[in-house]
N, C-alpha and C. Protein backbone atom coordinates (compact mmCIF):
# COMPACT_ATOMS: atom_id res chain seq x y z
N UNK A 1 0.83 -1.18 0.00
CA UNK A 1 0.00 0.00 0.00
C UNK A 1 0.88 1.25 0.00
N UNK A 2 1.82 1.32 1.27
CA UNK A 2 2.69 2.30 0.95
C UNK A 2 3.17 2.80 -0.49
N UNK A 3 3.94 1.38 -0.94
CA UNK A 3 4.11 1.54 -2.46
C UNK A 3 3.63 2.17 -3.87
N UNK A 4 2.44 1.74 -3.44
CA UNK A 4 1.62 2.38 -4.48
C UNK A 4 1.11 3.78 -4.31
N UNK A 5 1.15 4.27 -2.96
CA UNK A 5 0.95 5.63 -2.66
C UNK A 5 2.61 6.12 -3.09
N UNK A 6 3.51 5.89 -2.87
CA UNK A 6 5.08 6.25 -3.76
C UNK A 6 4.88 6.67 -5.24
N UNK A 7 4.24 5.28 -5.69
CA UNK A 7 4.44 5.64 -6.93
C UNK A 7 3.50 6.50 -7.57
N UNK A 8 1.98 6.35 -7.09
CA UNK A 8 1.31 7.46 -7.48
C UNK A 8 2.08 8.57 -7.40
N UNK A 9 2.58 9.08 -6.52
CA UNK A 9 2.89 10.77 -6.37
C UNK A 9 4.03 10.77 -6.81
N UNK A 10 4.78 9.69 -7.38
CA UNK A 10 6.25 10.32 -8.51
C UNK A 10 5.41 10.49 -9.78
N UNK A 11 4.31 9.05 -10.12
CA UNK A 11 4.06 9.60 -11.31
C UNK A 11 3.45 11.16 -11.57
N UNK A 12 3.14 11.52 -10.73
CA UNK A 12 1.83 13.36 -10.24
C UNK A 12 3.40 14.33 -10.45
N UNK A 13 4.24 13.62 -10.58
CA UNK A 13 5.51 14.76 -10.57
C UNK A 13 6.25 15.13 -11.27
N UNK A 14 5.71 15.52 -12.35
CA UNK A 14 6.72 15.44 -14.05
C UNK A 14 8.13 15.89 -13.78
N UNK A 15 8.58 16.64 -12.71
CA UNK A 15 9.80 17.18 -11.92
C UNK A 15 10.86 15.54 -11.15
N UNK A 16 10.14 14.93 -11.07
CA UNK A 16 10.40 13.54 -10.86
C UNK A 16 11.09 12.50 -11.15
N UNK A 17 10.14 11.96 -11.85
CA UNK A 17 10.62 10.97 -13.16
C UNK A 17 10.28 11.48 -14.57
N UNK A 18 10.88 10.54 -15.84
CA UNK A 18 10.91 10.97 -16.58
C UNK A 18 9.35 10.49 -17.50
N UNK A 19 9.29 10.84 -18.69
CA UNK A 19 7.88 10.36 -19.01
C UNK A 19 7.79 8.97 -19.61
N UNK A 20 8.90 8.60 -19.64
CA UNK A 20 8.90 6.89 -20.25
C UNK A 20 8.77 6.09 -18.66
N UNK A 21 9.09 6.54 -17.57
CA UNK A 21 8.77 5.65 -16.35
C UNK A 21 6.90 6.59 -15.84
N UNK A 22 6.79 7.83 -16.13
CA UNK A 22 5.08 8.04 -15.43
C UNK A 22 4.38 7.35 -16.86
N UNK A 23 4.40 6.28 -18.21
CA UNK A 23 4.22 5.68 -18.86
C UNK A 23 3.90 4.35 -18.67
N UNK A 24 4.92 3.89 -17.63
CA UNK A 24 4.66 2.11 -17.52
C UNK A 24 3.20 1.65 -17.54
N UNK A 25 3.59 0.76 -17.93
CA UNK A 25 1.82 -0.15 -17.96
C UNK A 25 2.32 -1.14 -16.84
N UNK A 26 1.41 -2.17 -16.99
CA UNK A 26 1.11 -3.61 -16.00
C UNK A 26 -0.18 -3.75 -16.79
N UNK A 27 0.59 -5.50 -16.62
CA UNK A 27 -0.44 -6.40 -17.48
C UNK A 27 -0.95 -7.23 -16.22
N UNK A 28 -2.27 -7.23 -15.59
CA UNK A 28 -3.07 -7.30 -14.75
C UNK A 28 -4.50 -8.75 -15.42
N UNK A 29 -4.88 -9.23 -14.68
CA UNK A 29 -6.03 -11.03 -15.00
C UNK A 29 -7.42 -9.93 -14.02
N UNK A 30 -8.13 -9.60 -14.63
CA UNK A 30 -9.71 -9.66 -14.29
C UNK A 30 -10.64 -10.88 -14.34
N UNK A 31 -11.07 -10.79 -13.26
CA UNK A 31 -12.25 -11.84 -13.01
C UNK A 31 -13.87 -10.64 -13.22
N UNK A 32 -14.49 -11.46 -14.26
CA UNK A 32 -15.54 -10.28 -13.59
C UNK A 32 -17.04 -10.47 -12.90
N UNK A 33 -17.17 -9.70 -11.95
CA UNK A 33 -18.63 -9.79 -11.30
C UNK A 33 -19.87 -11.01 -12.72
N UNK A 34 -19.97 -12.02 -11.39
CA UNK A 34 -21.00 -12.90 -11.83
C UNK A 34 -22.13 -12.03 -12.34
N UNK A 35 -22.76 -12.45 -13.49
CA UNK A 35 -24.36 -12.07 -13.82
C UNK A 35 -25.21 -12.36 -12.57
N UNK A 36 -25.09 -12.90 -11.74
CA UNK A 36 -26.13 -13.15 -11.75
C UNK A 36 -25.94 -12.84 -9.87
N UNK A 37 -24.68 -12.28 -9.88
CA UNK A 37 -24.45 -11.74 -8.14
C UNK A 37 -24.04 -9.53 -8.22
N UNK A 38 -24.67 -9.88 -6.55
CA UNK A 38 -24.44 -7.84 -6.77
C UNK A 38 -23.04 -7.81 -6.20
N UNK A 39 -22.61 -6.80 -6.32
CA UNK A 39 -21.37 -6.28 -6.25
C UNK A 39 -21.15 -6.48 -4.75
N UNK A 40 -20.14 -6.70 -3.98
CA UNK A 40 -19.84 -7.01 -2.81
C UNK A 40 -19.64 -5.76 -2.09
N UNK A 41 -20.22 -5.16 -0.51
CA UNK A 41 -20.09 -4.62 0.13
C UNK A 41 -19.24 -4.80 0.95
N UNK A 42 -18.57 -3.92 2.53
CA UNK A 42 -17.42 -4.07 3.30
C UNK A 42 -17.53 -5.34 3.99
N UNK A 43 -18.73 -5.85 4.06
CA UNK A 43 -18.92 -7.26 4.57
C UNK A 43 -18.49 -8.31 4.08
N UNK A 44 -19.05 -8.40 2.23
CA UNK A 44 -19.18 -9.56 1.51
C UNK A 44 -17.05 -9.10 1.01
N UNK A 45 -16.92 -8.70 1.22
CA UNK A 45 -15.26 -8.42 0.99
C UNK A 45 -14.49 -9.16 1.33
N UNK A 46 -14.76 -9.39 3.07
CA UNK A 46 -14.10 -10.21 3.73
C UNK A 46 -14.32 -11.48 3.94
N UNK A 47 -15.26 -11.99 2.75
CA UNK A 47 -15.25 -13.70 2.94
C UNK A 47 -14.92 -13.88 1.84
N UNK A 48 -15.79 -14.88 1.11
CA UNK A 48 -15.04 -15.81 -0.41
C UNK A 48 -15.72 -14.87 -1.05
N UNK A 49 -14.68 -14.75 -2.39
CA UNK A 49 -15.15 -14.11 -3.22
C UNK A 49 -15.70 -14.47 -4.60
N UNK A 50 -16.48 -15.15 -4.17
CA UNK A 50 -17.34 -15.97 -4.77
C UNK A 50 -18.56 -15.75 -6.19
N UNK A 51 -18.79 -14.06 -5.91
CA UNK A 51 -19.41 -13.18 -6.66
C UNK A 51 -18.80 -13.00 -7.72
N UNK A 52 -17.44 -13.37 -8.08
CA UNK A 52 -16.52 -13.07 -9.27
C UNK A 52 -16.47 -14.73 -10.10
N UNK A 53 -16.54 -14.42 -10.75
CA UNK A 53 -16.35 -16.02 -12.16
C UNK A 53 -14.55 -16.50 -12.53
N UNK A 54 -14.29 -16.77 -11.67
CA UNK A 54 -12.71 -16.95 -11.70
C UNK A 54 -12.31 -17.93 -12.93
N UNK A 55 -13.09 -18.66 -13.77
CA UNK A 55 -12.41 -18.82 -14.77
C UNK A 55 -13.03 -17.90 -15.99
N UNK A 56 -13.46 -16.81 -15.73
CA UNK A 56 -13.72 -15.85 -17.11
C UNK A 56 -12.71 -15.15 -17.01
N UNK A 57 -11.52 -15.28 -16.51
CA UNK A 57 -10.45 -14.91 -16.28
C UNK A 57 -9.69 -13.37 -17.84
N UNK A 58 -9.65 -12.62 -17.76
CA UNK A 58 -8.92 -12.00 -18.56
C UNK A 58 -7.74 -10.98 -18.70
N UNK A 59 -6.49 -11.19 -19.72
CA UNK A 59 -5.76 -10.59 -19.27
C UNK A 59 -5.66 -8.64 -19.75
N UNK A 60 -5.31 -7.22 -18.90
CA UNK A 60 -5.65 -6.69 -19.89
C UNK A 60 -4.45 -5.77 -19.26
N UNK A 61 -4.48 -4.51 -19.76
CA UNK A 61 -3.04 -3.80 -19.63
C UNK A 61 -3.50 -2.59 -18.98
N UNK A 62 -3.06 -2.36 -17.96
CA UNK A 62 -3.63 -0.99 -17.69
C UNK A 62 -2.20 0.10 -17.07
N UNK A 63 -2.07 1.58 -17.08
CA UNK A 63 -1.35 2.10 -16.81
C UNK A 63 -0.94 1.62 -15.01
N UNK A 64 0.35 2.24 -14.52
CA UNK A 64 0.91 2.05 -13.20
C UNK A 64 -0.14 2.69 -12.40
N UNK A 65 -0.64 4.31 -12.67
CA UNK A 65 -1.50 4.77 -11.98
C UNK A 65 -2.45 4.13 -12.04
N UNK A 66 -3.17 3.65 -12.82
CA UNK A 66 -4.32 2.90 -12.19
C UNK A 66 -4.44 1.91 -11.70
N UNK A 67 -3.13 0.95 -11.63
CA UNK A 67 -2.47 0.07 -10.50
C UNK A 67 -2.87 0.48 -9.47
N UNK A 68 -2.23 1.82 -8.83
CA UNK A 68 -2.05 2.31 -7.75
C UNK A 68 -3.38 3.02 -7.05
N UNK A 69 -4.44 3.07 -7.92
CA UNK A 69 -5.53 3.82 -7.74
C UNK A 69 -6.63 2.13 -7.22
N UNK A 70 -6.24 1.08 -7.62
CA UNK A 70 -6.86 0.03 -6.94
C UNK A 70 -6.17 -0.53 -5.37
N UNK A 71 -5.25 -0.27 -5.52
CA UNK A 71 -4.70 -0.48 -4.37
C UNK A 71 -4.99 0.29 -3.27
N UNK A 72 -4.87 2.11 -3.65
CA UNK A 72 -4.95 3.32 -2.70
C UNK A 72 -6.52 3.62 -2.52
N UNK A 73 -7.07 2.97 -3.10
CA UNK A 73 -8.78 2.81 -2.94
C UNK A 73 -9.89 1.57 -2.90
N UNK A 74 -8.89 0.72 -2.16
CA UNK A 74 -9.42 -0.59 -2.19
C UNK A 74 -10.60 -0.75 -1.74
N UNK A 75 -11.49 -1.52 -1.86
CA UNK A 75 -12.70 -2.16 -0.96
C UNK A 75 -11.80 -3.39 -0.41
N UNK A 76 -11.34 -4.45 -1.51
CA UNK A 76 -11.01 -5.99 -1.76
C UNK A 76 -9.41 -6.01 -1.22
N UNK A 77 -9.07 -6.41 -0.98
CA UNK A 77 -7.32 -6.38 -0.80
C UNK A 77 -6.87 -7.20 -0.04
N UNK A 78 -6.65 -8.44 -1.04
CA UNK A 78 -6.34 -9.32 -0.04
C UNK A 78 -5.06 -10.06 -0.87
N UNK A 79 -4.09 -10.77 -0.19
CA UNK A 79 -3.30 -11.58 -0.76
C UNK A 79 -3.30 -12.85 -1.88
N UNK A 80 -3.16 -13.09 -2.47
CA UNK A 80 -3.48 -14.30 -3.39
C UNK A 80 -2.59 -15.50 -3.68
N UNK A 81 -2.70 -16.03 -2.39
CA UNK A 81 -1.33 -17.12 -1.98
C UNK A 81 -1.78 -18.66 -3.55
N UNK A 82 -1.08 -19.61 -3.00
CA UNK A 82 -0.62 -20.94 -3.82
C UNK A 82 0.26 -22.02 -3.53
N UNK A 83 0.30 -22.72 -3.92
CA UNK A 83 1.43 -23.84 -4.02
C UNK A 83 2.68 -23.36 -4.45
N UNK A 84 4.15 -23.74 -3.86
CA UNK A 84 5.12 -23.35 -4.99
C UNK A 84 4.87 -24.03 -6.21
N UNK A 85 5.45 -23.44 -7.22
CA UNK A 85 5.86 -23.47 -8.33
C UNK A 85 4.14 -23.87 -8.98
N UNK A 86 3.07 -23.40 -8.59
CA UNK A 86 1.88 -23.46 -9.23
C UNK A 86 1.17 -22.10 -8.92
N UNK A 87 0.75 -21.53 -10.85
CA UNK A 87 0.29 -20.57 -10.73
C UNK A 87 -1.02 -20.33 -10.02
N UNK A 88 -1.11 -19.05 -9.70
CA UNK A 88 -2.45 -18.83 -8.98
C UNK A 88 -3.57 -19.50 -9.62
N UNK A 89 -3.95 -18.94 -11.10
CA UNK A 89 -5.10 -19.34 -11.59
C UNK A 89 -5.01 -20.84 -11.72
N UNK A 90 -4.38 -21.69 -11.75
CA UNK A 90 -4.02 -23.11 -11.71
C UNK A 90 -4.16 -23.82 -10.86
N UNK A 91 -3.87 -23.38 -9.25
CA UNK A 91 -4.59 -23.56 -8.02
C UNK A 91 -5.78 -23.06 -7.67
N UNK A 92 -6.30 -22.32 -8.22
CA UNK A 92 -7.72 -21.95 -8.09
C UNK A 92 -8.88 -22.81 -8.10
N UNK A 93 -7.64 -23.46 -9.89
CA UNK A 93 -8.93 -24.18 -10.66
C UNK A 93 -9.18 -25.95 -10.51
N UNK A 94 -8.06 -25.87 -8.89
CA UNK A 94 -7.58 -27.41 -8.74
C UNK A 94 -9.41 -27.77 -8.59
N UNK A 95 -9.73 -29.20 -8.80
CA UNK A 95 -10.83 -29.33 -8.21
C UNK A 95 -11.07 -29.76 -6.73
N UNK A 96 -11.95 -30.10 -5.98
CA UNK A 96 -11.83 -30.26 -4.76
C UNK A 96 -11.23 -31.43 -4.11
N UNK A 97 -11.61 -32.43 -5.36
CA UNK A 97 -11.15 -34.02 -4.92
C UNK A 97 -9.70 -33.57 -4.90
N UNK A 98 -8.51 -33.13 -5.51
CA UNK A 98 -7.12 -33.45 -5.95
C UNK A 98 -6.70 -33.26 -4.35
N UNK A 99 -5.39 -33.77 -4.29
CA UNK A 99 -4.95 -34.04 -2.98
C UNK A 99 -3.72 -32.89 -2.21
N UNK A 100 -3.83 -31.80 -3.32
CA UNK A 100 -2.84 -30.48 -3.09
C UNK A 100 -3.69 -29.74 -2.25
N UNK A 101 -4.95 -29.46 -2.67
CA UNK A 101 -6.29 -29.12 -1.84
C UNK A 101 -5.85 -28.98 -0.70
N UNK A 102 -5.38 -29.91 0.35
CA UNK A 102 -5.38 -30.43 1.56
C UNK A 102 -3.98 -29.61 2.20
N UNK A 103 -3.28 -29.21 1.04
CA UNK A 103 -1.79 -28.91 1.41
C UNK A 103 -2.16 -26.97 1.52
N UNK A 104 -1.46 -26.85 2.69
CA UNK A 104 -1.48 -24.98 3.12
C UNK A 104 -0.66 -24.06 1.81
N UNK A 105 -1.17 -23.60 1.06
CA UNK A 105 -0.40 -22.62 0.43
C UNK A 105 0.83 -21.50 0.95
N UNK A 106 1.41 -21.65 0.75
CA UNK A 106 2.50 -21.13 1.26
C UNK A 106 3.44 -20.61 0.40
N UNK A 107 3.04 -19.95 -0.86
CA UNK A 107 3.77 -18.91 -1.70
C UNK A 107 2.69 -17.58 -2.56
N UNK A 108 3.21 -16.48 -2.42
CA UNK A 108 2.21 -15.04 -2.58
C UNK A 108 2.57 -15.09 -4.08
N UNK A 109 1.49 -15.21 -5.10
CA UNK A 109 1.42 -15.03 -6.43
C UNK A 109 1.14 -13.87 -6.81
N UNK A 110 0.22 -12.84 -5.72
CA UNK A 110 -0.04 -11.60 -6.18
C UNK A 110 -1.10 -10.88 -4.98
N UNK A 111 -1.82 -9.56 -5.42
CA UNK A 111 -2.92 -8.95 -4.89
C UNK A 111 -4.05 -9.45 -5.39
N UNK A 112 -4.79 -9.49 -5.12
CA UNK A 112 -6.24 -9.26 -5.54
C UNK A 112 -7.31 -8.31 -4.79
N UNK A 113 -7.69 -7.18 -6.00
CA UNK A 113 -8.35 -5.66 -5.45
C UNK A 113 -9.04 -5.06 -6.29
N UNK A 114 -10.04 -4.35 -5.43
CA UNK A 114 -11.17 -3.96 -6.29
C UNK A 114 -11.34 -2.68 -5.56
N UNK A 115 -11.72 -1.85 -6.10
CA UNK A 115 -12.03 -0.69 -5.18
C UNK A 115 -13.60 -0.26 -5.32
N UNK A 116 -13.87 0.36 -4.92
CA UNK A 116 -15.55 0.17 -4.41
C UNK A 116 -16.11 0.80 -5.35
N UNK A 117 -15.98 1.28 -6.81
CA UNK A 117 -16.43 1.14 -8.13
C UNK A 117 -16.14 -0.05 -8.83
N UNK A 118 -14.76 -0.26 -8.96
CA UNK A 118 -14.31 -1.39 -9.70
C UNK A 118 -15.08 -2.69 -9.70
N UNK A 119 -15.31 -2.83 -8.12
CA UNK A 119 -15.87 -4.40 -7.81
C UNK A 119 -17.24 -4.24 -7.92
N UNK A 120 -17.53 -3.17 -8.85
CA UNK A 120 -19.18 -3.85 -9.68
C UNK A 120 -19.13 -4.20 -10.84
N UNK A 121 -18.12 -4.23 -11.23
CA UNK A 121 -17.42 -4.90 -12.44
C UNK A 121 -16.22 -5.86 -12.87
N UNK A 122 -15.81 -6.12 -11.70
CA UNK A 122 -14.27 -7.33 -11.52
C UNK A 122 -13.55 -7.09 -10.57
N UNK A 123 -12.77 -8.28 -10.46
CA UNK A 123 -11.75 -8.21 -9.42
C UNK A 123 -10.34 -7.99 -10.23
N UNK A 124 -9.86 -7.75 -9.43
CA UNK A 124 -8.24 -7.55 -10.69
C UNK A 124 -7.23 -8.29 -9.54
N UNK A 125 -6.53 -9.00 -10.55
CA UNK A 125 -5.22 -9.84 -9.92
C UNK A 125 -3.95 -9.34 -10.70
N UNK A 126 -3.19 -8.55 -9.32
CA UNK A 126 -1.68 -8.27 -9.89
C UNK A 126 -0.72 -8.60 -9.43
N UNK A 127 -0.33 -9.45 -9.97
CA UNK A 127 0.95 -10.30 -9.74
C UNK A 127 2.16 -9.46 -9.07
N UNK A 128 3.09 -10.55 -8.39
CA UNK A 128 3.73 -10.06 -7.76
C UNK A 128 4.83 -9.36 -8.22
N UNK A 129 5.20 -10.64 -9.62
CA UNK A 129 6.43 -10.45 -10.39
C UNK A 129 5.92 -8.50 -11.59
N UNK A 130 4.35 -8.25 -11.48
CA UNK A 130 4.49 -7.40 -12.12
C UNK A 130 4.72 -5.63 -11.18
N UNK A 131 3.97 -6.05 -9.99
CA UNK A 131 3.97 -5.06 -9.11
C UNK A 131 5.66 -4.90 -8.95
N UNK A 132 6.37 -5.37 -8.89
CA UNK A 132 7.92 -5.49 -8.49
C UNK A 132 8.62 -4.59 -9.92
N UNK A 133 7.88 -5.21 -10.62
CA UNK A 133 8.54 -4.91 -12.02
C UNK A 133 8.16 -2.74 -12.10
N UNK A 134 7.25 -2.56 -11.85
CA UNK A 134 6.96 -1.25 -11.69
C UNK A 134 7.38 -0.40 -11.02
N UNK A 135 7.82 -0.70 -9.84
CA UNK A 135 8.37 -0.78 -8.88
C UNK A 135 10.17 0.27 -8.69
N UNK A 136 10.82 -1.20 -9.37
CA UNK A 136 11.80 -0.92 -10.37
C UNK A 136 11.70 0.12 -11.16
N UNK A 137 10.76 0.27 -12.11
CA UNK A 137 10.62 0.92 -13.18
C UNK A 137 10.88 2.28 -12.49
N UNK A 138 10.19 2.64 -11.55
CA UNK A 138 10.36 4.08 -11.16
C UNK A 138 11.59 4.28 -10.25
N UNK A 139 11.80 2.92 -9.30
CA UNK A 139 12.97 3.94 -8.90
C UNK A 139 14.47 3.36 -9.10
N UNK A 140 14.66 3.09 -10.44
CA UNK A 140 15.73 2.93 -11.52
C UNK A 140 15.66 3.90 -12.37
N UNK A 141 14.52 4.87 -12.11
CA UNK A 141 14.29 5.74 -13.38
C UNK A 141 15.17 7.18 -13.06
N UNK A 142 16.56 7.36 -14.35
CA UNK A 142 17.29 8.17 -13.91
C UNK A 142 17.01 9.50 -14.83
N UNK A 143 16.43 10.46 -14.29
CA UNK A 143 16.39 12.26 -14.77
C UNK A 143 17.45 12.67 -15.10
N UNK A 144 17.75 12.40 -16.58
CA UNK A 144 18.89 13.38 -17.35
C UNK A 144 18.95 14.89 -17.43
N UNK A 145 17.65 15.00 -17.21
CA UNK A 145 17.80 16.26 -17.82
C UNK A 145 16.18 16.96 -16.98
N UNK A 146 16.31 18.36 -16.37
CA UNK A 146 15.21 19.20 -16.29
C UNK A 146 14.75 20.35 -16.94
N UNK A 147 13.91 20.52 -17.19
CA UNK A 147 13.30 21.58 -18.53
C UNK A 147 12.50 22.80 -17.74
N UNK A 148 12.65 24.05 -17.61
CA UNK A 148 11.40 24.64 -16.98
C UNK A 148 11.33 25.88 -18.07
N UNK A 149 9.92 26.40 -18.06
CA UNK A 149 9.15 26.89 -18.76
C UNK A 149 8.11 27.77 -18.32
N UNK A 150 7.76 28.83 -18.52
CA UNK A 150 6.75 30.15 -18.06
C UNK A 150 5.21 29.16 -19.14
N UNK A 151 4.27 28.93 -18.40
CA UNK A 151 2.93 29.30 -19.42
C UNK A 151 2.70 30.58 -19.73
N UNK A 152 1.52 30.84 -20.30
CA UNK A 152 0.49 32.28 -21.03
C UNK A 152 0.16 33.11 -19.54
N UNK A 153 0.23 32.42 -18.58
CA UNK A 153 -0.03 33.16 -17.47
C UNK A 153 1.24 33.48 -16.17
N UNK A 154 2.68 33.09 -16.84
CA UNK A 154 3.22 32.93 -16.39
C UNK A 154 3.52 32.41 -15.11
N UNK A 155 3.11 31.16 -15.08
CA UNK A 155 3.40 29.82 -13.95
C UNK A 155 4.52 29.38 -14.81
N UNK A 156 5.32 28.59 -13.81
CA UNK A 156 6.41 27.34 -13.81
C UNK A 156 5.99 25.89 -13.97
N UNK A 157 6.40 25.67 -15.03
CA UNK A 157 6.23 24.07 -15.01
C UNK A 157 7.71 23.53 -15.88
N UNK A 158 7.73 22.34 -14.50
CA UNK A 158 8.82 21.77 -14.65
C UNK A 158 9.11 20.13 -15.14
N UNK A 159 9.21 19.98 -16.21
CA UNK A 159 9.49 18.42 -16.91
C UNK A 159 10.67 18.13 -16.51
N UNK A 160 11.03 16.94 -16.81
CA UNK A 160 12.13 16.14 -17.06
C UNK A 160 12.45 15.18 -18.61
N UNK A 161 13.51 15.00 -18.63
CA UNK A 161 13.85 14.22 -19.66
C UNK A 161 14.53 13.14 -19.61
């Protein structure tokens, strides 16, 4: 959570980073709200999330800030553990009979979060390896260069390059 409040406000800082790191994407798996269930309140949050169709599974790309805008405005936020070396959606979809079932998950594949618009329309799963990767992105991101400039009303605004 911290994190994503970081990176929101470097990306808010064109003085900051440069515009190829307030750019990054993340490629993020939506589940979306069942037809035929309502959107989950602060209650239905904290049990199974059951209201979502976990194999309509889809993958889609969305900017870092709006990473950070599910996270910094969560309803949903919960961890999304597994088996080693088995992906989340793969343990999800174990069935009940298999005998891994029985075994405690004990490796973090990602988040799973919705924020209290979002989750009337999906849950979003972001991996760990991509949250990390963003992560990086910003603070590896080195400012060659600063640019400042008067507008029509003479304010300061300050880029980077």
């Amino acid at each position: 959570m911290s994190g994503a409040f970081a990176v929101r406000r470097l990306i808010a800082m064109p003085s900051k980073v440069t515009k190829r790191a307030r750019a990054a994407k993340v490629v993020v798996t939506r589940f979306p709200l069942r037809g035929d269930a309502s959107a989950p309140d602060s209650w239905d949050a904290l049990g199974d999330l059951e209201m979502y169709d976990m194999d309509a599974r889809k993958e889609v790309t969305i900017s870092a800030n709006e990473m950070c805008n599910l996270f910094v405005h969560s309803l949903i936020f919960r961890l999304a553990w597994t088996l080693e070396g088995l992906s989340w959606a793969n343990y999800w979809a174990l069935p009940a009979d298999d005998p891994r079932c029985e075994e405690t998950p004990t490796e973090v594949s990602g988040l799973l979060v919705a924020t209290d618009k979002s989750s009337s329309q999906y849950l979003t799963l972001v991996s760990v390896l991509e949250l990390v990767r963003v992560f990086r992105t910003l603070a590896n991101d080195e400012v060659s260069q600063v640019v400042s400039r008067r507008d029509q009303q003479g304010r300061m605004h300050v880029t980077t390059e």
